[in-house]
Protein backbone atom coordinates (compact mmCIF):
# COMPACT_ATOMS: atom_id res chain seq x y z
CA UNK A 1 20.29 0.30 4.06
CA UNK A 2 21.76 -0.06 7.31
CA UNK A 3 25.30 0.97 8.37
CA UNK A 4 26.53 0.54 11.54
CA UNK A 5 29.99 1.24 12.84
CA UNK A 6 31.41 -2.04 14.72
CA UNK A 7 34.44 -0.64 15.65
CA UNK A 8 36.65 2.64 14.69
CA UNK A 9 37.24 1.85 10.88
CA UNK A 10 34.87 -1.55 10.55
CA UNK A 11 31.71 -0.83 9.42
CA UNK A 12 28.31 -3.17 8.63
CA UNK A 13 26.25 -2.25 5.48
CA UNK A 14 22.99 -4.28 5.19
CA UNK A 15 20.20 -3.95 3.08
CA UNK A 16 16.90 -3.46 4.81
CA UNK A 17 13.02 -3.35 3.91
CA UNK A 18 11.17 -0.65 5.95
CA UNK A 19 7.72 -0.61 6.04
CA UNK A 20 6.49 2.98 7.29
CA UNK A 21 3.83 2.47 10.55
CA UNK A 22 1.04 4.12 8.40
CA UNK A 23 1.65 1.53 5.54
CA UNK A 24 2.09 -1.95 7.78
CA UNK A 25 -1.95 -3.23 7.63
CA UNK A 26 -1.30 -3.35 4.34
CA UNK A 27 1.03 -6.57 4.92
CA UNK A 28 -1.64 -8.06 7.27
CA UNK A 29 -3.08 -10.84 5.71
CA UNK A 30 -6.36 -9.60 5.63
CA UNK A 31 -6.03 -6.75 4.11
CA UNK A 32 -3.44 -7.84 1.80
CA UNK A 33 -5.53 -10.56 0.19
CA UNK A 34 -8.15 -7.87 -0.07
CA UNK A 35 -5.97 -5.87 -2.27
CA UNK A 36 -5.45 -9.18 -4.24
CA UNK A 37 -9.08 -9.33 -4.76
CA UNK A 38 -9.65 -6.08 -5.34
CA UNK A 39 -6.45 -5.83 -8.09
CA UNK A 40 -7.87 -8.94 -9.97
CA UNK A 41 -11.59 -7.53 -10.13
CA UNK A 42 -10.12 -3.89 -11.33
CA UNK A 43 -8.31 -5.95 -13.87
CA UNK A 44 -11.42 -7.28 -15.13
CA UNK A 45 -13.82 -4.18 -15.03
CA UNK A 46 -13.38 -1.83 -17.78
CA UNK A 47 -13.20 1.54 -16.34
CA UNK A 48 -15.61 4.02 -16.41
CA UNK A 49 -17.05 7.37 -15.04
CA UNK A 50 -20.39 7.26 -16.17
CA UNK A 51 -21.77 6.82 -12.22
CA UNK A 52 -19.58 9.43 -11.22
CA UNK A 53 -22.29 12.55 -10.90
CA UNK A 54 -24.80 10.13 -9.19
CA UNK A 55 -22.11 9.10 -6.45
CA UNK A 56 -20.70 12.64 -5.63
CA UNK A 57 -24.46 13.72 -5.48
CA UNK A 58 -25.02 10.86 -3.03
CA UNK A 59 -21.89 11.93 -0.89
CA UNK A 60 -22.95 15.61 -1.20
CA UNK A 61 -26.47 14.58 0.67
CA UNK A 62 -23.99 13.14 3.21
């Protein structure tokens, strides 16, 4: 919300939408249909953590 005093005893409320500067490439286009992509293919994968010693062993290596 914004307030803003107009004048001694008139003030302005409006609601606002704030994006924090660390969060606006996510409402890029790019990377926003990306996460659309990336939502719909999570929704289809059943999860799983069978990899999950084989990838941190990978990363270890560097």
């Amino acid at each position: 919300m914004l307030v803003e005093e107009q004048a001694t005893g008139v003030w302005l409320i409006r609601t606002a939408t704030v994006i924090p500067d660390n969060e606006r490439w996510l409402h890029q286009p790019e990377a926003a249909a990306d996460l659309v992509r990336a939502t719909a293919w999570s929704m289809q994968q059943a999860a799983s953590d069978a990899q999950t010693d084989t990838i941190l062993a990978t990363l270890a290596q560097g």
